[in-house]
N, C-alpha and C. Protein backbone atom coordinates (compact mmCIF):
# COMPACT_ATOMS: atom_id res chain seq x y z
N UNK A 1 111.64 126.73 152.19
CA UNK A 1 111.35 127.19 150.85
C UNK A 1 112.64 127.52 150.10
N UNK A 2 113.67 128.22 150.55
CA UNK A 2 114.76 128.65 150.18
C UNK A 2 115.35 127.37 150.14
N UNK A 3 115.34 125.91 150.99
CA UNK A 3 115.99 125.00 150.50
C UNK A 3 115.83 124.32 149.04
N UNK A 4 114.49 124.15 149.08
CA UNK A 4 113.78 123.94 147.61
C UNK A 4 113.88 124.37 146.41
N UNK A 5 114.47 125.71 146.60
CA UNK A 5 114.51 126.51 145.55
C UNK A 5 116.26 126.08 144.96
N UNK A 6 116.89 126.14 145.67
CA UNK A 6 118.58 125.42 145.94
C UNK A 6 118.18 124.49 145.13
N UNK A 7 117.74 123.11 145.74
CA UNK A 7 117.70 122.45 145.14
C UNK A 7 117.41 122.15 143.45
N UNK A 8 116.68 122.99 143.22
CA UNK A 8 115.41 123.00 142.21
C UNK A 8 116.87 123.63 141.59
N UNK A 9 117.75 124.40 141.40
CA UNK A 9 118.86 125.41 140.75
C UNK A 9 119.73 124.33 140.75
N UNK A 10 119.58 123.73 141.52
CA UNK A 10 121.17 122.41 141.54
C UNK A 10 120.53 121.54 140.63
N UNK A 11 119.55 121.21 140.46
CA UNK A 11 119.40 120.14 139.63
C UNK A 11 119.06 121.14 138.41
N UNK A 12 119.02 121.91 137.86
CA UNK A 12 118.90 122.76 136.58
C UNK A 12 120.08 122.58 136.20
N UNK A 13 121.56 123.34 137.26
CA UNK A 13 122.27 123.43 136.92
C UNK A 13 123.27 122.16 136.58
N UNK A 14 122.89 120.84 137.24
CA UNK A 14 123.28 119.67 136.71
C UNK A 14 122.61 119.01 135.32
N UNK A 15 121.41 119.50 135.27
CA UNK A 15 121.12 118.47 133.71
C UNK A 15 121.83 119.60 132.96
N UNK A 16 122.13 120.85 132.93
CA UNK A 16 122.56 121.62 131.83
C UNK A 16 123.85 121.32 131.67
N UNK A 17 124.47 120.85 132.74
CA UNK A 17 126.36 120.77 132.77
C UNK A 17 125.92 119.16 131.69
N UNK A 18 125.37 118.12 132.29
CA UNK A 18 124.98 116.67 131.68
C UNK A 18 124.67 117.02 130.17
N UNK A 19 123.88 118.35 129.70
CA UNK A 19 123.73 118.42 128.48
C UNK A 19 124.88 118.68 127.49
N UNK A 20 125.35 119.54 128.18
CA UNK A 20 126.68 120.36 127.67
C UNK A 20 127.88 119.34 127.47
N UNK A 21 128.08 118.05 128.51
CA UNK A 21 128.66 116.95 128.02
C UNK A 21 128.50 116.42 127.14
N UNK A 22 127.54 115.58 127.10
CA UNK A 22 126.59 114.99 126.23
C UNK A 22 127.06 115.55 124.30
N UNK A 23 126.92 117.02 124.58
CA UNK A 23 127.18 117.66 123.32
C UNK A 23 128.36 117.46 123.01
N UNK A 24 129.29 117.91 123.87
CA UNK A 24 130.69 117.75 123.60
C UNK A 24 130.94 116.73 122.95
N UNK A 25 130.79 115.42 123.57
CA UNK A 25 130.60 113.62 123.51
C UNK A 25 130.50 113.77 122.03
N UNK A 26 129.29 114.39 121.69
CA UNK A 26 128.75 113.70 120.17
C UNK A 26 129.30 114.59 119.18
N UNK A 27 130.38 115.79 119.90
CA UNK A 27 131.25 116.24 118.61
C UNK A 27 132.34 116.18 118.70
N UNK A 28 133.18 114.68 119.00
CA UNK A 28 134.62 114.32 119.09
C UNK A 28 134.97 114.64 117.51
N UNK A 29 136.28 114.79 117.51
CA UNK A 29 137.04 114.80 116.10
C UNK A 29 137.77 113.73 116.56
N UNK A 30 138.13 113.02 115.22
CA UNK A 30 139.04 112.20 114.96
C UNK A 30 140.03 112.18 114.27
N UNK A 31 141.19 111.52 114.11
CA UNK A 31 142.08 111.67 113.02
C UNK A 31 142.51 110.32 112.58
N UNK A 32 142.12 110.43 111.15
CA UNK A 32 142.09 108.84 110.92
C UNK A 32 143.54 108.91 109.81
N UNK A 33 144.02 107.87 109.96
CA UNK A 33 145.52 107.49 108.96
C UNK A 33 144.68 106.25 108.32
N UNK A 34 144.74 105.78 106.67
CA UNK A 34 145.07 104.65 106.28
C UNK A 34 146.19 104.34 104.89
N UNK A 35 146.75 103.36 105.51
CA UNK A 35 147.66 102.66 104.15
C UNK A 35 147.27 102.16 103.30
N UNK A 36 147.14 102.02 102.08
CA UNK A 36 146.88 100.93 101.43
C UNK A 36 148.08 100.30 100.66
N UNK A 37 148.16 99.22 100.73
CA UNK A 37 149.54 98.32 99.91
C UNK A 37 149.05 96.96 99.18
N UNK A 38 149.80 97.00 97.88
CA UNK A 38 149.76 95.62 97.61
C UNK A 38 150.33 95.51 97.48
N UNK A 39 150.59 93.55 96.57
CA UNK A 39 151.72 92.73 97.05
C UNK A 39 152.03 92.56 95.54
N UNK A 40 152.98 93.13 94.85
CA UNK A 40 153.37 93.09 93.54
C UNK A 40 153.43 91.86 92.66
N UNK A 41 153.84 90.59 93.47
CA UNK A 41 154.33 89.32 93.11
C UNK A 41 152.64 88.61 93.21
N UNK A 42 151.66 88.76 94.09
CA UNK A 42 150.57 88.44 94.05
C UNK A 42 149.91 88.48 92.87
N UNK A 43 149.17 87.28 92.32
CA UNK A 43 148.16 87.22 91.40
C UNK A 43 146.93 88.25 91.57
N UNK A 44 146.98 88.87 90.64
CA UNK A 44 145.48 90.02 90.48
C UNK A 44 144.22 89.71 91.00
N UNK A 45 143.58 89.78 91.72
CA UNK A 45 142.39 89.39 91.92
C UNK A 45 141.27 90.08 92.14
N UNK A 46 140.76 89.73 90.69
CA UNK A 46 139.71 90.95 90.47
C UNK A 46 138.20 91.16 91.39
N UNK A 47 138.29 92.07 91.33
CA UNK A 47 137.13 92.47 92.15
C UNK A 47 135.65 93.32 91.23
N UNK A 48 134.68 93.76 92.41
CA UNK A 48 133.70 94.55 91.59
C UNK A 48 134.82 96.11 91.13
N UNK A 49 134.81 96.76 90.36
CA UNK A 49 134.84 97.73 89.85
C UNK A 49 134.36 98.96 90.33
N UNK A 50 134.44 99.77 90.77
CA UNK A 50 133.96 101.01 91.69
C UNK A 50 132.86 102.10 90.35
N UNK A 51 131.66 102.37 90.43
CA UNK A 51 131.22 102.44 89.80
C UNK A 51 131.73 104.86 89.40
N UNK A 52 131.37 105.08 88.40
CA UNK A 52 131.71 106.69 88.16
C UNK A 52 131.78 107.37 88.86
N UNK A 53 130.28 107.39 89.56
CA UNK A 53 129.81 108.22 90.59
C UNK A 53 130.61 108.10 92.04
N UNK A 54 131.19 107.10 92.46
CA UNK A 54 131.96 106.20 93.65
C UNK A 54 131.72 107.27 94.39
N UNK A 55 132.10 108.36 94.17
CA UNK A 55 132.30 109.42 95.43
C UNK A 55 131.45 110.60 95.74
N UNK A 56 130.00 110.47 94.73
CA UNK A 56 129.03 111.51 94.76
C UNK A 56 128.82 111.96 95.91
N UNK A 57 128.19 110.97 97.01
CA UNK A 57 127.90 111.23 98.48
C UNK A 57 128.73 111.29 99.53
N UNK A 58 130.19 111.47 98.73
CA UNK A 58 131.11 111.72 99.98
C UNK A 58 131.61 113.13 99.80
N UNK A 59 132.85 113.50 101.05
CA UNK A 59 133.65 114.76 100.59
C UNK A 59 134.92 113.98 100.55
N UNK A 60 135.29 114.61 99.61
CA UNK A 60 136.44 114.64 98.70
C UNK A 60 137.49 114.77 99.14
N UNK A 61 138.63 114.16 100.12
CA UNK A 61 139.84 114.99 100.77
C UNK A 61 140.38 115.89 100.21
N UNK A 62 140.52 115.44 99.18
CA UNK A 62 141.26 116.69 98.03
C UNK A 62 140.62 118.12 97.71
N UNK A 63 139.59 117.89 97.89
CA UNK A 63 138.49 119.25 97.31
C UNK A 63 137.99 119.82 98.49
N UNK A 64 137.56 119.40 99.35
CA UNK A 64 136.50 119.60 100.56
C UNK A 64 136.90 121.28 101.14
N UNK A 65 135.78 121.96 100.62
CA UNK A 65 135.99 123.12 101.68
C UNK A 65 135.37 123.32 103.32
N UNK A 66 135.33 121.72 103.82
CA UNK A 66 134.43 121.59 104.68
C UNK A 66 135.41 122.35 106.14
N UNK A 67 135.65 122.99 106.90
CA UNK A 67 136.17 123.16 107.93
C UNK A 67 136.50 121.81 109.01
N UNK A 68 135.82 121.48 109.22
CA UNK A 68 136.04 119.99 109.88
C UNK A 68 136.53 118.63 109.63
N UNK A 69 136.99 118.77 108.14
CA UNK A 69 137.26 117.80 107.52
C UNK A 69 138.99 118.11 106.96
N UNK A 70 139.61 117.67 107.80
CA UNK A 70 141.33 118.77 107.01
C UNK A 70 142.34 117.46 106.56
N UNK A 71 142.71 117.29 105.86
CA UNK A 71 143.78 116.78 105.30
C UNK A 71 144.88 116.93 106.75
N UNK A 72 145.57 116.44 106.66
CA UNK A 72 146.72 116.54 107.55
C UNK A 72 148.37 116.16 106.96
N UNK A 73 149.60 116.64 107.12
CA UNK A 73 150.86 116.75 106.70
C UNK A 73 151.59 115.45 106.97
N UNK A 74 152.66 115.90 106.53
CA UNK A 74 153.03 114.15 106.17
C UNK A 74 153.91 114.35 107.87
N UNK A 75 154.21 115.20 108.31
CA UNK A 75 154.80 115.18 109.67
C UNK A 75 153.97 115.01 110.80
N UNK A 76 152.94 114.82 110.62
CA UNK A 76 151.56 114.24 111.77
C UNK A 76 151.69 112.83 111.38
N UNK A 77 151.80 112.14 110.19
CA UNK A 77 151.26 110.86 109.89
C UNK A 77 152.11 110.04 111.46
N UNK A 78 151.18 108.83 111.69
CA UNK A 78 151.56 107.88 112.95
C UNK A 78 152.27 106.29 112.36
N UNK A 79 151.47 106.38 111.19
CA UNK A 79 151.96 105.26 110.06
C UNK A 79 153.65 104.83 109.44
N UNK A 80 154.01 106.02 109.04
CA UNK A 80 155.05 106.30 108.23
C UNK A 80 155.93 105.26 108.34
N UNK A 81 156.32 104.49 109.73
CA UNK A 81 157.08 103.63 110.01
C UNK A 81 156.69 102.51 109.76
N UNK A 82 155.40 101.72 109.60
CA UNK A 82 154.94 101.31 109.19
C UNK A 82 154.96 100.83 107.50
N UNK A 83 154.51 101.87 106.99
CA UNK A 83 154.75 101.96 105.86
C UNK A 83 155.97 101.22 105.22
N UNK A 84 157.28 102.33 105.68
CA UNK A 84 158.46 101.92 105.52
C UNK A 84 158.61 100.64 105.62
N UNK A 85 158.20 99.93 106.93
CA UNK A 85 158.39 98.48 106.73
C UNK A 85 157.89 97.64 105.72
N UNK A 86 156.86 97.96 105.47
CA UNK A 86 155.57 97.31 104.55
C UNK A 86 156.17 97.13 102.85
N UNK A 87 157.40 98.44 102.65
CA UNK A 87 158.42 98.64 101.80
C UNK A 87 159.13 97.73 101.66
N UNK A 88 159.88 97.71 102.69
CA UNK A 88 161.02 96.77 102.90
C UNK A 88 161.14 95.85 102.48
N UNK A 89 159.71 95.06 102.78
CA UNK A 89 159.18 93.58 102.69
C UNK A 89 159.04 93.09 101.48
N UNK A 90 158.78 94.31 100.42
CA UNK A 90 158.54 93.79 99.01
C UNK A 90 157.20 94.36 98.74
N UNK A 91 156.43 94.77 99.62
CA UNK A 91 154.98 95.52 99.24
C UNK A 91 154.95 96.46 99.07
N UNK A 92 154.02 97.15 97.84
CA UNK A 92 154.36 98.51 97.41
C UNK A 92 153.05 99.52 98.04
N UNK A 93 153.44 100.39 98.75
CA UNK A 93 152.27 101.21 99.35
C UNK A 93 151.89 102.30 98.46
N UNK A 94 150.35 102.11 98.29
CA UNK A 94 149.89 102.84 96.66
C UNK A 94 149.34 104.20 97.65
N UNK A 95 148.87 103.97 98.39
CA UNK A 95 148.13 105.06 99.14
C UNK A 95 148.59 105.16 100.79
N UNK A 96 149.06 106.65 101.08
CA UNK A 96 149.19 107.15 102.89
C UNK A 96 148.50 108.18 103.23
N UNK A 97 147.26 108.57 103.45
CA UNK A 97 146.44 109.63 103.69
C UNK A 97 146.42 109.38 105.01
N UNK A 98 145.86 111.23 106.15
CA UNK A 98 146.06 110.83 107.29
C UNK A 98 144.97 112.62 107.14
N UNK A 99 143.41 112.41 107.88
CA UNK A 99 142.90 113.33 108.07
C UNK A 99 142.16 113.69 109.22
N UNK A 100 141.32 114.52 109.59
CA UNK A 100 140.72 114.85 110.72
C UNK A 100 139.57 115.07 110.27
N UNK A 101 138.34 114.38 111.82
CA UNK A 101 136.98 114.73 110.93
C UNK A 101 136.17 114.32 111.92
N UNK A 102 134.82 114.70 112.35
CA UNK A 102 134.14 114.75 112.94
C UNK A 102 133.26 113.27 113.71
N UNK A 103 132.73 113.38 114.39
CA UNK A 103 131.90 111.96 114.59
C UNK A 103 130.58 111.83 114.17
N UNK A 104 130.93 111.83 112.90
CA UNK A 104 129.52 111.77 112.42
C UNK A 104 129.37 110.39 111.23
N UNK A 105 128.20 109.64 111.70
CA UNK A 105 128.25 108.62 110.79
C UNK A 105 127.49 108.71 109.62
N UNK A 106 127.05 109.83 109.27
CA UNK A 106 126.65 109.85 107.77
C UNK A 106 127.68 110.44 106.64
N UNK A 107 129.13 110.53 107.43
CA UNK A 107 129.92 111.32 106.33
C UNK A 107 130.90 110.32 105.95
N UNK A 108 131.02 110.25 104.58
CA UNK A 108 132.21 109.44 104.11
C UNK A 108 133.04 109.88 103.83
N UNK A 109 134.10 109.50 103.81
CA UNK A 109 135.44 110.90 103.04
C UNK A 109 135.76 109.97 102.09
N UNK A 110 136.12 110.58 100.68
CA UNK A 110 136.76 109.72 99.62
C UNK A 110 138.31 110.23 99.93
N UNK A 111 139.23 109.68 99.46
CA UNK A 111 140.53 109.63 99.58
C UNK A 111 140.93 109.00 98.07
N UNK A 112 142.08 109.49 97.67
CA UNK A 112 142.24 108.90 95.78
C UNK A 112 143.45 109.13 95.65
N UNK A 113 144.46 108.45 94.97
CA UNK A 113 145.69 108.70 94.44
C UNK A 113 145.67 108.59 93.06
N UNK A 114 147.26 109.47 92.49
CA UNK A 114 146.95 109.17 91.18
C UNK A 114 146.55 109.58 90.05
N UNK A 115 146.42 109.63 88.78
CA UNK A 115 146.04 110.21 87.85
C UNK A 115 144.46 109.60 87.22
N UNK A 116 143.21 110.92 87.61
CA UNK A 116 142.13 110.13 87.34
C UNK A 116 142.18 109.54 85.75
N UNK A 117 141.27 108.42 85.80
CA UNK A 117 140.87 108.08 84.32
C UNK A 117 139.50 108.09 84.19
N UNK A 118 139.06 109.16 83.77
CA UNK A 118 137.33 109.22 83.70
C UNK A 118 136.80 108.72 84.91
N UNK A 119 136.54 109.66 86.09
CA UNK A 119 136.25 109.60 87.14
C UNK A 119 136.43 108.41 88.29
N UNK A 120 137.72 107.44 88.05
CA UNK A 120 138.76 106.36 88.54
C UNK A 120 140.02 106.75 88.45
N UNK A 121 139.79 106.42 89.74
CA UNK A 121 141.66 106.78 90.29
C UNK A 121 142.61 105.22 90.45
N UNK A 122 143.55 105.36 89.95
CA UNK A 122 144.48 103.90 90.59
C UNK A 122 144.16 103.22 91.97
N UNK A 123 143.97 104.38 92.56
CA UNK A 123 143.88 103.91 94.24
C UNK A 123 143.19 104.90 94.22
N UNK A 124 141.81 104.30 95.16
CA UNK A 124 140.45 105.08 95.87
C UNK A 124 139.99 104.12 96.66
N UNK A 125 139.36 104.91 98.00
CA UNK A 125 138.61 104.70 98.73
C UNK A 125 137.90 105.54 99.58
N UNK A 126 136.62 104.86 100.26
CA UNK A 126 135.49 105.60 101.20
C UNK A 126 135.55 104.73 102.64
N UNK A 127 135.98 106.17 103.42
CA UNK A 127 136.09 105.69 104.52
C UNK A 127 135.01 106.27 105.71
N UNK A 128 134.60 105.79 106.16
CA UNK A 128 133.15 105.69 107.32
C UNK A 128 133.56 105.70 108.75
N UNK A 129 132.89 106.53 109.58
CA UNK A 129 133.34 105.95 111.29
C UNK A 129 131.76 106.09 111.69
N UNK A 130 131.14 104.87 112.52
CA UNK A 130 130.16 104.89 113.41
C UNK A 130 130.55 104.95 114.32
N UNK A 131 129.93 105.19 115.43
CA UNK A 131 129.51 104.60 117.08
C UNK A 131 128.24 104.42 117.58
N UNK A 132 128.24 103.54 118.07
CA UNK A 132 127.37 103.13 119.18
C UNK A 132 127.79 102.76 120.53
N UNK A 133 128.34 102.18 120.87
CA UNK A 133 128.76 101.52 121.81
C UNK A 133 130.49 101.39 121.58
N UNK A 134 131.24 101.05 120.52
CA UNK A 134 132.09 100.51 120.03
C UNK A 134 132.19 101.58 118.22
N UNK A 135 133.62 101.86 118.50
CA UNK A 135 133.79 102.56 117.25
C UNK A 135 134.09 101.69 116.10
N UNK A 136 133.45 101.83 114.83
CA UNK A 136 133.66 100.81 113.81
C UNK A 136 133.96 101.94 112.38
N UNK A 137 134.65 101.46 111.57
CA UNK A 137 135.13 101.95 110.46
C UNK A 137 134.55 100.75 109.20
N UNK A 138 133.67 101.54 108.22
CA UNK A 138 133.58 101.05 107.08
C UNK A 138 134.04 101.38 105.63
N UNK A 139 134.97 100.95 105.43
CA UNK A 139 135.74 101.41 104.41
C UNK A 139 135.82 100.13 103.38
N UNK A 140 135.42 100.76 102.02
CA UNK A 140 135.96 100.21 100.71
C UNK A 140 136.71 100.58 99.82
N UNK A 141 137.74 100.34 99.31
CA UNK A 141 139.12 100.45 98.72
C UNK A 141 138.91 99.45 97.20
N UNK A 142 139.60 100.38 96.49
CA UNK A 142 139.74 99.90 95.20
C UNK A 142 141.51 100.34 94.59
N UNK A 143 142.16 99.18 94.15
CA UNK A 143 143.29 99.47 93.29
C UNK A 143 143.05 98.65 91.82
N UNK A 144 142.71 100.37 91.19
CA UNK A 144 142.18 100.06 89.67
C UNK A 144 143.47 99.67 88.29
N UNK A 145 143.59 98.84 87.84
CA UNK A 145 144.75 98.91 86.80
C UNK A 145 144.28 99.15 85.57
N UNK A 146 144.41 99.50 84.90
CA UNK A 146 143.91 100.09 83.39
C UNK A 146 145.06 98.57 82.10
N UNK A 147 144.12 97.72 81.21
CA UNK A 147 144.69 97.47 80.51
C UNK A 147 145.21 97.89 79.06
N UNK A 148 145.83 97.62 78.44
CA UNK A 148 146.45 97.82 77.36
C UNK A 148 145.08 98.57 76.49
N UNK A 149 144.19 98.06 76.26
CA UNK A 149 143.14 98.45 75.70
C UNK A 149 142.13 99.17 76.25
N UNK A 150 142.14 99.59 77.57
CA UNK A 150 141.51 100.71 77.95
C UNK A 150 140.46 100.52 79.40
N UNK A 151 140.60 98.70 79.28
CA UNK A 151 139.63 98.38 80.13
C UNK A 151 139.81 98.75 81.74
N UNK A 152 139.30 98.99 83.04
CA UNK A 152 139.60 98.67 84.16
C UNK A 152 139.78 97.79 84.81
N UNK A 153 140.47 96.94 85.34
CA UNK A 153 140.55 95.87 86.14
C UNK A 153 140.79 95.96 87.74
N UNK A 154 140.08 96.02 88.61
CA UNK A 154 139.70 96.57 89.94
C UNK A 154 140.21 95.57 90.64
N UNK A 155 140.88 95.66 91.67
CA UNK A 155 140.98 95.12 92.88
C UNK A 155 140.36 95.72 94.15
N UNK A 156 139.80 95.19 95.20
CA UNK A 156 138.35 95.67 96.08
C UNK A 156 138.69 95.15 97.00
N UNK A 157 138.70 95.90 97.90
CA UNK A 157 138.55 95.12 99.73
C UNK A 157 137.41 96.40 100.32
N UNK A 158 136.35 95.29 101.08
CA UNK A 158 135.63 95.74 101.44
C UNK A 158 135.03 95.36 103.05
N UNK A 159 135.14 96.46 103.95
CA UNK A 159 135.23 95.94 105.74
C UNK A 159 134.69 96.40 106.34
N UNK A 160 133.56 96.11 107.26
CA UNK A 160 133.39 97.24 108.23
C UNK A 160 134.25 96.04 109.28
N UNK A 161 134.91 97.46 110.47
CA UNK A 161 135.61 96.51 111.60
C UNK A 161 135.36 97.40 112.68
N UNK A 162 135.33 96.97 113.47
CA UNK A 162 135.12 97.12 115.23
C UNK A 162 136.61 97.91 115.36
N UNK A 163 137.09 98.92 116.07
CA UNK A 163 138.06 99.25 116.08
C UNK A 163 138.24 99.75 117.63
N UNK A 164 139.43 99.94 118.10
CA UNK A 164 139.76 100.42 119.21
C UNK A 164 140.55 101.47 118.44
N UNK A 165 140.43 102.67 119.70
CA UNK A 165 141.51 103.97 119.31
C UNK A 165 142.91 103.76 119.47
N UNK A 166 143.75 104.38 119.09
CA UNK A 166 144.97 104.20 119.34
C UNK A 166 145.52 103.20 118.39
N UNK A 167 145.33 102.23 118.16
CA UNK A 167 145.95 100.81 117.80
C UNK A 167 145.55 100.86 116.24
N UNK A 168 146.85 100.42 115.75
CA UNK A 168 146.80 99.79 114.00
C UNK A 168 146.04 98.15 113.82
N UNK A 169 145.12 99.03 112.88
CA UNK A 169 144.17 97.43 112.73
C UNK A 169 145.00 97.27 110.96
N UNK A 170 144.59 96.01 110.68
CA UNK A 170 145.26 95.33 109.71
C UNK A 170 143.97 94.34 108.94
N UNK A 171 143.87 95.22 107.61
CA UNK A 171 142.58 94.26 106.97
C UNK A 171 143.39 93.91 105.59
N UNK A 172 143.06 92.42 105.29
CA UNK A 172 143.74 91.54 104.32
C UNK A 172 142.88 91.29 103.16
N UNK A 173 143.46 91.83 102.14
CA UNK A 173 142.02 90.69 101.12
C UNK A 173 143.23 90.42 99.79
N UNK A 174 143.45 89.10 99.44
CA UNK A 174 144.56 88.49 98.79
C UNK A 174 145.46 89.47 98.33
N UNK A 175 145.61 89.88 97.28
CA UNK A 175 146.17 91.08 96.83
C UNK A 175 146.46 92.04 97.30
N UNK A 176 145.93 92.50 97.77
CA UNK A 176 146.16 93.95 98.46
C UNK A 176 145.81 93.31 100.34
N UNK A 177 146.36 94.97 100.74
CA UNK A 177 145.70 94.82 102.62
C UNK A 177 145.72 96.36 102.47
N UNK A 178 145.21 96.86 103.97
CA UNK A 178 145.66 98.35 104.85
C UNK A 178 145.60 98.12 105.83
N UNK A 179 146.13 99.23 106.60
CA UNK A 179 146.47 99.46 107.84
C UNK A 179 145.54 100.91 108.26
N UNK A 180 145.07 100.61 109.73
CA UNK A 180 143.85 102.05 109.58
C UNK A 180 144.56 102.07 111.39
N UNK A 181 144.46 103.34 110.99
CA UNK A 181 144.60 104.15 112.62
C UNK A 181 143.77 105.07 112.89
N UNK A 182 142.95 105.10 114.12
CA UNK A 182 141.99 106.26 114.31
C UNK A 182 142.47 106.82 115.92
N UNK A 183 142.36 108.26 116.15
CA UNK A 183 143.11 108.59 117.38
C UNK A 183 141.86 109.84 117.39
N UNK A 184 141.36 110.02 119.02
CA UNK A 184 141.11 111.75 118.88
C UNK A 184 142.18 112.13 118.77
N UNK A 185 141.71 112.97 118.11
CA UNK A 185 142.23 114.73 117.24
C UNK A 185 142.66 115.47 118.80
């Protein structure tokens, strides 16, 4: 009887340790870096236009009083060297944000450089992390130019990608590219 009862406590006390993982698991933080650059000498190539609202359903890097969601210093960034090169080359890097944030796939973070123009920034984007099986990032990026007469003229890259941790992925769309790094926090 006393063995039974052992038992019966060992296996309590194993699905609760299995739960308590489990939890942990599904509240990794991350810290995501992305670049964005374009290629100055490149022909414009217009895209959809990011509509007013762009960032209603996200948090805001800039604003967010969210605790879990932190901006991070330019002496954390993993990029920077990167960047620099990306300089070198003749490409001008419009955007280097680098933040921390939870694993949760219903949260987007907006990210923006720049001086808004009626709720458009030069450089904006919404950046996404799922999992399932495989961590993927969905992010859309806009570098907005304003013409002489007031209009917007948008440039757009738009990706979801399969990502591994650690490693700089590299997404291209004529005009512009970025560079995305995701690491636990």
């Amino acid at each position: 009887m006393t063995s039974l009862r052992s038992l019966q406590l060992l296996a309590i006390l194993a699905l609760s340790g299995w739960m308590g993982l489990a939890q942990a698991q599904s509240q990794n933080t991350y810290q995501v870096e992305v670049v964005i650059f374009s290629q100055p000498s490149a022909q414009l190539t217009p895209g959809t236009a990011p509509s007013y609202g762009w960032a209603d359903q996200a948090t805001d890097l800039t604003v967010t009083t969210r605790s879990d969601v932190r901006s991070l210093d330019s002496s954390r960034l993993e990029l920077s060297s990167d960047a620099g090169k990306l300089s070198a080359q003749g490409y001008k890097v419009v955007l280097h944000k680098a933040w921390t944030q939870p694993d949760d796939s219903s949260l987007a973070v907006a990210v923006h450089e720049g001086q808004e123009m009626g709720g458009i920034y030069p450089v904006q984007a919404l950046v996404s992390l799922g999992q399932e099986r495989l961590l993927e990032v969905d992010i859309t990026a806009w570098i907005n130019n304003q013409t002489q007469n007031g209009e917007i003229v948008s440039e757009r890259i738009k990706q979801i990608r399969r990502l591994r941790l650690d490693e700089t992925h590299y997404l291209d769309h004529q005009s512009m590219g970025m560079l995305v790094r995701i690491s636990r926090s």
